[in-house]
Protein backbone atom coordinates (compact mmCIF):
# COMPACT_ATOMS: atom_id res chain seq x y z
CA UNK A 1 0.00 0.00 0.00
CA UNK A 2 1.97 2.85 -1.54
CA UNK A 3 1.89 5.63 1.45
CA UNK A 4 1.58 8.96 -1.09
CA UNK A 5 -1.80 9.03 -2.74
CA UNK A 6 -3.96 11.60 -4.53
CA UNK A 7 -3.92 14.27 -5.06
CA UNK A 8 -7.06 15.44 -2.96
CA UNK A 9 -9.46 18.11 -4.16
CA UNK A 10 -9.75 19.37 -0.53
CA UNK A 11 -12.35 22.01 0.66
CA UNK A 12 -9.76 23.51 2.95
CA UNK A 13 -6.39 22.99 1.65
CA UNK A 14 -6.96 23.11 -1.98
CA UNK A 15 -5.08 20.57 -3.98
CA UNK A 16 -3.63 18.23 -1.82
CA UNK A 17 -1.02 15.43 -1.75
CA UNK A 18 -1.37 12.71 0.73
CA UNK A 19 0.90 11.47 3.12
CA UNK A 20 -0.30 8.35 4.88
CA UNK A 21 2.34 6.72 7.75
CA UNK A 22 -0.01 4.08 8.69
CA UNK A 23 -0.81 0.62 7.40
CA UNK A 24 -3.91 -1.09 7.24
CA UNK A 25 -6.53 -1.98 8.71
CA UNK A 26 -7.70 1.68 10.02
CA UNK A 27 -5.34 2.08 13.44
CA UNK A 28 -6.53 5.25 15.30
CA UNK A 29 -7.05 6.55 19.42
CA UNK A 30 -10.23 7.36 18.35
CA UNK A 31 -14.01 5.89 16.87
CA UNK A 32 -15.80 8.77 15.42
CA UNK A 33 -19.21 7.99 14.61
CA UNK A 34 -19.38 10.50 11.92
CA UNK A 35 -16.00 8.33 10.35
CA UNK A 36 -15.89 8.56 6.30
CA UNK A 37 -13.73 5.44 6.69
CA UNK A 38 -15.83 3.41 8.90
CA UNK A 39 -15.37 1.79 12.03
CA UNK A 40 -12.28 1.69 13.73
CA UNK A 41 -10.94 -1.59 13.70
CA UNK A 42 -7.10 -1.10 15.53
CA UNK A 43 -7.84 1.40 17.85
CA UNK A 44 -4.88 2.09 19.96
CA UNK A 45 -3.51 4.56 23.17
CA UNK A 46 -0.48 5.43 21.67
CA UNK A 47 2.77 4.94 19.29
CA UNK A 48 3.73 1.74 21.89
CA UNK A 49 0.89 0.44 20.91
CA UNK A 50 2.00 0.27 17.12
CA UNK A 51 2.67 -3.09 15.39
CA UNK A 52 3.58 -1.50 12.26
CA UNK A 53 4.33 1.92 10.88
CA UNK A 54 5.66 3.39 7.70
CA UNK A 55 8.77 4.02 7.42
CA UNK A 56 10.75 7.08 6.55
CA UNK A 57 12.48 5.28 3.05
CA UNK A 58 9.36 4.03 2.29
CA UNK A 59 7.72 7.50 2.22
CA UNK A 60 10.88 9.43 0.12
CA UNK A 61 10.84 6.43 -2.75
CA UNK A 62 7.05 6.89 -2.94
CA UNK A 63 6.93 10.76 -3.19
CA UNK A 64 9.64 10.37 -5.56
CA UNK A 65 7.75 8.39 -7.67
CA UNK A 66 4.85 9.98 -7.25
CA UNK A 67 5.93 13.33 -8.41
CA UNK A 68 7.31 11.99 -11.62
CA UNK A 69 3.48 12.18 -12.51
CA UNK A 70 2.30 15.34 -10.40
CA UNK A 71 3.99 18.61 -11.04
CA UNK A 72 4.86 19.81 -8.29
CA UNK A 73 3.56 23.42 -9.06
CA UNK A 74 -0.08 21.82 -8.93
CA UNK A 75 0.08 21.17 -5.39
CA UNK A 76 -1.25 23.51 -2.89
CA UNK A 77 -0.80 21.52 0.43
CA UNK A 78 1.30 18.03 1.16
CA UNK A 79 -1.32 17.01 4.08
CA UNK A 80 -0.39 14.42 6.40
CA UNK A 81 -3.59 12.49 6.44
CA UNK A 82 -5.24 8.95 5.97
CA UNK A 83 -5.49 5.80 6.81
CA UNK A 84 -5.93 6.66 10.91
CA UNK A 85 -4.45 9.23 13.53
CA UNK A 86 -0.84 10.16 12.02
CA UNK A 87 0.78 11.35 14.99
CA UNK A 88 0.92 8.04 15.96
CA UNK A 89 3.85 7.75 13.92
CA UNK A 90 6.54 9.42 15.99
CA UNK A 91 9.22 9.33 12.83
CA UNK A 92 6.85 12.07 11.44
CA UNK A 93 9.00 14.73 12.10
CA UNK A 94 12.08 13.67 10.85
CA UNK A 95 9.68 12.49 7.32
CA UNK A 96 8.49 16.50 7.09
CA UNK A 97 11.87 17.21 7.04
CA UNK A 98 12.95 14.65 4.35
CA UNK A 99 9.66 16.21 2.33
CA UNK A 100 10.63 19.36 2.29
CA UNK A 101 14.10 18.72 0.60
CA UNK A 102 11.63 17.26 -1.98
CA UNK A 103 9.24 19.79 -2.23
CA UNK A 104 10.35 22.95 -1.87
CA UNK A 105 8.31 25.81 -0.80
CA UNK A 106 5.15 23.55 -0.90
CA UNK A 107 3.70 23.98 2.59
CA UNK A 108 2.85 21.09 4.85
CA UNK A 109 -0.11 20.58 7.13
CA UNK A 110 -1.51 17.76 9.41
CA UNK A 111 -4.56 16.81 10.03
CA UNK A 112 -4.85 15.10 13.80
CA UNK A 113 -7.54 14.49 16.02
CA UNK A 114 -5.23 15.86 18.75
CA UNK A 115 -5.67 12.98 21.07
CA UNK A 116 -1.69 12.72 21.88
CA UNK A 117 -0.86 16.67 21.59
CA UNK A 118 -0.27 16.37 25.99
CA UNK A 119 2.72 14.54 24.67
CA UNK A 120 6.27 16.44 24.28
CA UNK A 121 7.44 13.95 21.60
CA UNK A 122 4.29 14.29 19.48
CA UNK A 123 4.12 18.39 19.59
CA UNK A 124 8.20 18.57 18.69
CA UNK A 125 6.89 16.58 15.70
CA UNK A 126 4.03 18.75 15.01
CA UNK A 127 6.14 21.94 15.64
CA UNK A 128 7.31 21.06 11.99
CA UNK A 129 4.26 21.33 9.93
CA UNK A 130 3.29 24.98 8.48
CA UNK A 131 -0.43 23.81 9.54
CA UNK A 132 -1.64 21.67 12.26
CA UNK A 133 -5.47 21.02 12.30
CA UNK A 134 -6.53 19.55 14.98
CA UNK A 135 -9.86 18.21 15.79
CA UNK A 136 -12.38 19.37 18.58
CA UNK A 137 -15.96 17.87 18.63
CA UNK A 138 -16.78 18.38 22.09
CA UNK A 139 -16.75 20.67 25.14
CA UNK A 140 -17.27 17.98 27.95
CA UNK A 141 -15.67 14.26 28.88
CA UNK A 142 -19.31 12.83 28.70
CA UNK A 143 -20.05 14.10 24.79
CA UNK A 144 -16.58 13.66 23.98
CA UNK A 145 -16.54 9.91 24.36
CA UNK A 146 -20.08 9.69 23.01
CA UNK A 147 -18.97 10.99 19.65
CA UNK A 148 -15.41 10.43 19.55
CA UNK A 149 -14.95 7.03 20.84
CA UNK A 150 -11.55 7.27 22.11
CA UNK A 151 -9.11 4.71 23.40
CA UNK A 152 -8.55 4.47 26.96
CA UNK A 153 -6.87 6.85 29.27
CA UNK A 154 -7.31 9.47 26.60
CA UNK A 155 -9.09 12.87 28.11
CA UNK A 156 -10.65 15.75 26.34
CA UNK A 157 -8.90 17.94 29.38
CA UNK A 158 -5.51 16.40 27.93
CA UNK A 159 -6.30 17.33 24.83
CA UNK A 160 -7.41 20.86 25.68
CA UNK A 161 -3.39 21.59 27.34
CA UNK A 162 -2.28 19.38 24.76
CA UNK A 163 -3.40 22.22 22.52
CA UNK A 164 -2.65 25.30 24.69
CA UNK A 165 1.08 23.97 24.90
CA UNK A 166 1.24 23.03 20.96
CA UNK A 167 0.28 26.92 20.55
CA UNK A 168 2.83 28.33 23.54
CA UNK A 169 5.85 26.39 21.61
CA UNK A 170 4.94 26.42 17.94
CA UNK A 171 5.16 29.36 15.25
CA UNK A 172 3.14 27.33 13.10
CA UNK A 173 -0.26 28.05 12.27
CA UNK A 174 -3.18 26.29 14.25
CA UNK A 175 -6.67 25.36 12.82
CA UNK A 176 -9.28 24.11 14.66
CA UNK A 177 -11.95 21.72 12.96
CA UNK A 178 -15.18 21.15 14.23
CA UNK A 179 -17.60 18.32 13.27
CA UNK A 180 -21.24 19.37 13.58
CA UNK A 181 -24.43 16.97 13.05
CA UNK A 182 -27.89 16.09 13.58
CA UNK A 183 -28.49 12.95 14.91
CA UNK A 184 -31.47 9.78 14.83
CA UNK A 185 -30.35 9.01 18.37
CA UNK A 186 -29.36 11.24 21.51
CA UNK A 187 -26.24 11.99 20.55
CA UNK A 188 -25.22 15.40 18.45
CA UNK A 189 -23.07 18.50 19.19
CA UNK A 190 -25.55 21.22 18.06
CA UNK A 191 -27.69 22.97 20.79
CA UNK A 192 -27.20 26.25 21.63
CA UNK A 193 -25.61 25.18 25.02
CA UNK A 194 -23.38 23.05 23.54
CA UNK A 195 -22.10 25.45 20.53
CA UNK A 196 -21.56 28.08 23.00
CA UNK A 197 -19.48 25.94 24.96
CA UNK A 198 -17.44 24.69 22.27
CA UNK A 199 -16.80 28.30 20.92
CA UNK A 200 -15.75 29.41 24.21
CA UNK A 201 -13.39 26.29 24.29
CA UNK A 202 -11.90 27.41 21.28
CA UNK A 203 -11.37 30.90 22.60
CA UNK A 204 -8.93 29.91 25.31
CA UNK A 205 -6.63 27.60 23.10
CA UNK A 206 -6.46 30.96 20.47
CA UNK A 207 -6.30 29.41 16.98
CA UNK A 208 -5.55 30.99 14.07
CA UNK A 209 -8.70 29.65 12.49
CA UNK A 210 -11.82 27.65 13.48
CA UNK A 211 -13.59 25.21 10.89
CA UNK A 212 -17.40 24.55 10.74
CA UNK A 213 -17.53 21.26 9.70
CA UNK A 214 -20.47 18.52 8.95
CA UNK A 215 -20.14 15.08 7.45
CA UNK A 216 -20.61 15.09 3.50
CA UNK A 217 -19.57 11.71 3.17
CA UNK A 218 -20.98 8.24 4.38
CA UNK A 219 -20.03 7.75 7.93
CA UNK A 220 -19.30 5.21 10.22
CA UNK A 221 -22.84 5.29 12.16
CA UNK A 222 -26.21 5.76 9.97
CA UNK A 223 -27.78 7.58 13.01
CA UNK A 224 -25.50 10.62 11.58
CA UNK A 225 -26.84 13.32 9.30
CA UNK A 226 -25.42 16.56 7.88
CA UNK A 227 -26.30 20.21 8.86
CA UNK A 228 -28.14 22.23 6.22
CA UNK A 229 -26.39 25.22 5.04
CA UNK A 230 -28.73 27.20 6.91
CA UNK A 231 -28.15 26.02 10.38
CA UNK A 232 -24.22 25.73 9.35
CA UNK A 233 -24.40 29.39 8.84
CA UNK A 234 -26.26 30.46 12.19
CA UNK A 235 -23.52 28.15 13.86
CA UNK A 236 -20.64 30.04 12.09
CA UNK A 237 -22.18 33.51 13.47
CA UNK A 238 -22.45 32.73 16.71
CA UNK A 239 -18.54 31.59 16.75
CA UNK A 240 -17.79 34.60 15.23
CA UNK A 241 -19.43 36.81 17.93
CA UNK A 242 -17.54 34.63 20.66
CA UNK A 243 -13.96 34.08 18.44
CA UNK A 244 -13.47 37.93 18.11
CA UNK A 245 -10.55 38.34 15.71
CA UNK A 246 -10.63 34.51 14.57
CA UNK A 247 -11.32 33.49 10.99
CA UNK A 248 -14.18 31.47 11.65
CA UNK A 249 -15.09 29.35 8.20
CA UNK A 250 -17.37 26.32 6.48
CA UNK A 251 -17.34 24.51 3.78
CA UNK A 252 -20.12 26.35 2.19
CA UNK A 253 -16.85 28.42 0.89
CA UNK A 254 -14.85 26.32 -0.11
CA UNK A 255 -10.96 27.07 -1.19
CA UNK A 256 -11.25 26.02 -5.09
CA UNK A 257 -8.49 23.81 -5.60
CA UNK A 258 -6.29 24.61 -8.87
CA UNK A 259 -7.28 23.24 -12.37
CA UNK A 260 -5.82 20.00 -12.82
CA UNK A 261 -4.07 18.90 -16.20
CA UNK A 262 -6.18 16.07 -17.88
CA UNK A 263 -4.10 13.02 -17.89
CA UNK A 264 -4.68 9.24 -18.37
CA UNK A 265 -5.88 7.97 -14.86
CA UNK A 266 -5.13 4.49 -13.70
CA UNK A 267 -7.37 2.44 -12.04
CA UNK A 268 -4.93 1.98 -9.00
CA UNK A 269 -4.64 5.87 -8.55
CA UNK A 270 -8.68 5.84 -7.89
CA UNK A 271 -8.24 2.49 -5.59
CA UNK A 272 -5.32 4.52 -3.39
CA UNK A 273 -8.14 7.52 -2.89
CA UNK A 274 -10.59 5.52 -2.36
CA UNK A 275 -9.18 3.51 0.61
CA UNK A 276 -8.53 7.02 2.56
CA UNK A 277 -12.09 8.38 1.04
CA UNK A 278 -15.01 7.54 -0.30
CA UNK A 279 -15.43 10.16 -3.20
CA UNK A 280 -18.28 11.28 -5.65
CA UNK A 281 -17.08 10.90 -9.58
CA UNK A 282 -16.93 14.35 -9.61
CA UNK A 283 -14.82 14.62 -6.58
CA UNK A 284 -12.21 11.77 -8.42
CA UNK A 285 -11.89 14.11 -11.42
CA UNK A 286 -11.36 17.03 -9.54
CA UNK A 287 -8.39 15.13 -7.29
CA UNK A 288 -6.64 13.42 -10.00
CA UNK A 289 -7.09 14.67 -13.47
CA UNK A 290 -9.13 13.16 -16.52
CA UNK A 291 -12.02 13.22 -17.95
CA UNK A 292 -15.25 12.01 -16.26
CA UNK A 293 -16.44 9.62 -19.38
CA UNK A 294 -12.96 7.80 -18.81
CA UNK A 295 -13.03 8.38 -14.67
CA UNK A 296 -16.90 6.31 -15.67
CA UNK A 297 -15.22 3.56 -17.19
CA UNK A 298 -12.65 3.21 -15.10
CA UNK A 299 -15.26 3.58 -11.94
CA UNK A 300 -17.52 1.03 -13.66
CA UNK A 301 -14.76 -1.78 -14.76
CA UNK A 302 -13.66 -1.32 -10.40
CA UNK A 303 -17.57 -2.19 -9.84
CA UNK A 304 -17.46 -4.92 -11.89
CA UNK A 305 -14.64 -6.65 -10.95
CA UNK A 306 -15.63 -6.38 -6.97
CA UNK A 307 -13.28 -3.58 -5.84
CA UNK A 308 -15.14 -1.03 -5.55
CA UNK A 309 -19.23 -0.13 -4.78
CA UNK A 310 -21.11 2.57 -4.72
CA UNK A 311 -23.29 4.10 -1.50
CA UNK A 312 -25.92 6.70 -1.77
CA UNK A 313 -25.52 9.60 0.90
CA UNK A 314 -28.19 12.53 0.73
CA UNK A 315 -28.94 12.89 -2.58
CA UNK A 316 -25.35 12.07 -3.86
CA UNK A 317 -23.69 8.75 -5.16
CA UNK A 318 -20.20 7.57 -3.32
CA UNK A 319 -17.77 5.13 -4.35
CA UNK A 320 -15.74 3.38 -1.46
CA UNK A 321 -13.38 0.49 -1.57
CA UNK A 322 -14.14 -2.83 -0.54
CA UNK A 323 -12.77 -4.55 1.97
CA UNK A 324 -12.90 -8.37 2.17
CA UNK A 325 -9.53 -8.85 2.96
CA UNK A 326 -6.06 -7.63 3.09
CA UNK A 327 -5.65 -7.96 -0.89
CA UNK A 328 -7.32 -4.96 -0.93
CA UNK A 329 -4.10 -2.81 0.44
């Protein structure tokens, strides 16, 4: 399982290259049941609890290779990202540095769930990226394990100083992503009580930004449903009264990622995406060039041969890998 992939059409980082320094199945501290890649089926406490990891060779021959077929001009973002939490992989920092010999001026984000930001070796690591975004779903223990599922021994209050620290040490810029939904069952982050807390939350770690997020893609619990735009928007005002001074965004404004060059698309460049997110055809010829007649065939000759299906998702069609076994990675 080659650990660059994409690149990803991204509504907050533009075009994006992958970085993945995990291998299957999905390893993560955390069970979100909002998930795009389903249940969590290694979920771990920490980098001792690692089996396997990728490995920093293994990342350098695979970016090498992969931008003999991306120019590297295209790229707006390498994102660390994939297939579970990537701070778990503690050679991360010296990896960002081998990157950046690679690619320049490109900057370099992370996404995390911040479960392991309390620890000293994880934020030196972090310290490196241009952009850490870190997740925050919750202002209280009780909601925070309802939605987030974590592993044990793993606090929001840790995560919280976790957070305050990163921003003390780091020059980097800090994002804050939050996950908003509705709900079939008692369990959702969006009453007033709740949004104020989680604004005020944000307030006292002092990010550079805060993201409005809600699922768009299948997740890992069918009880979860996406915000409408409207109720996105009232969300994103009332963080913007508390978060004085803080760009406070959604994903109703997207960043447009930049035109990519039509090329001939193989069929395991849409498998690699695929396993780190299910994606709309549209979404596939955004990320990784083509044309959508040939992106069809390609999509349709996946279907028929078993490696890929297709789920519906509000009024949109997804296609996700299938997993029966480890030939799939």
């Amino acid at each position: 399982m080659p650990s660059v992939y994409g690149p990803v059409a991204s509504w907050r980082l533009g075009h994006s290259l992958g970085i993945d320094l995990l291998l299957p199945p999905k390893t993560c501290t955390f069970d979100c049941v909002y998930c795009q890649l389903g249940r969590t089926i290694n979920k771990v406490s920490g980098p001792e609890d690692l089996n396997e990891k990728v490995e920093v060779d293994t990342v350098v021959k695979d970016l090498k290779k992969m931008l003999k077929e991306v120019p590297l001009g295209s790229i707006d973002f390498v994102t660390f990202s994939g297939y579970g939490e990537p701070t778990l992989n503690l050679m991360m920092g010296k990896i960002i540095e081998k990157i950046r010999g690679l690619t320049g001026d490109v900057p370099i984000a992370v996404l995390t769930n911040a479960s392991l930001v309390s620890r000293k070796d994880v934020r030196m690591n972090l310290k490196k990226a241009d952009l850490v975004v870190a997740k925050l779903d919750a202002p209280n223990q009780e909601l925070f394990e309802a939605i987030n599922r974590p592993a044990k021994n793993l606090t929001l209050y840790s995560i919280i100083e976790g957070l305050k620290c990163l921003r003390q040490e780091a020059n980097n810029r800090l994002t804050l992503q939050i996950m908003l939904f509705r709900s079939l069952r008692n369990v959702d982050n969006i009453n007033e009580k709740t949004i104020e807390e989680l604004a005020r939350l944000a307030l006292t770690i002092k990010p550079d930004e805060v993201q409005i997020n809600t699922p768009t893609r299948p997740p890992s619990e069918g009880y979860v449903l996406p915000l409408r735009d409207r109720r996105l928007n009232e969300i994103s005002r009332k963080f913007k009264e508390i978060l004085a001074g803080v760009d406070v965004v959604t994903r109703i404004s997207p960043r447009p990622p930049q035109a990519v060059e039509k090329r001939r698309v193989r069929e395991e460049e849409i498998l690699e995406l695929l396993k780190r997110r299910p994606c709309r055809l549209g979404d596939l010829v955004k990320s990784l060039g083509g044309d959508e007649g040939s992106m069809r065939l390609l999509i349709d000759e996946l279907i028929a041969s078993n490696r890929i299906t297709s789920v519906h998702f509000g009024e949109d069609v997804y296609y996700k890998v299938i997993v029966i076994s480890d030939r799939n990675f």
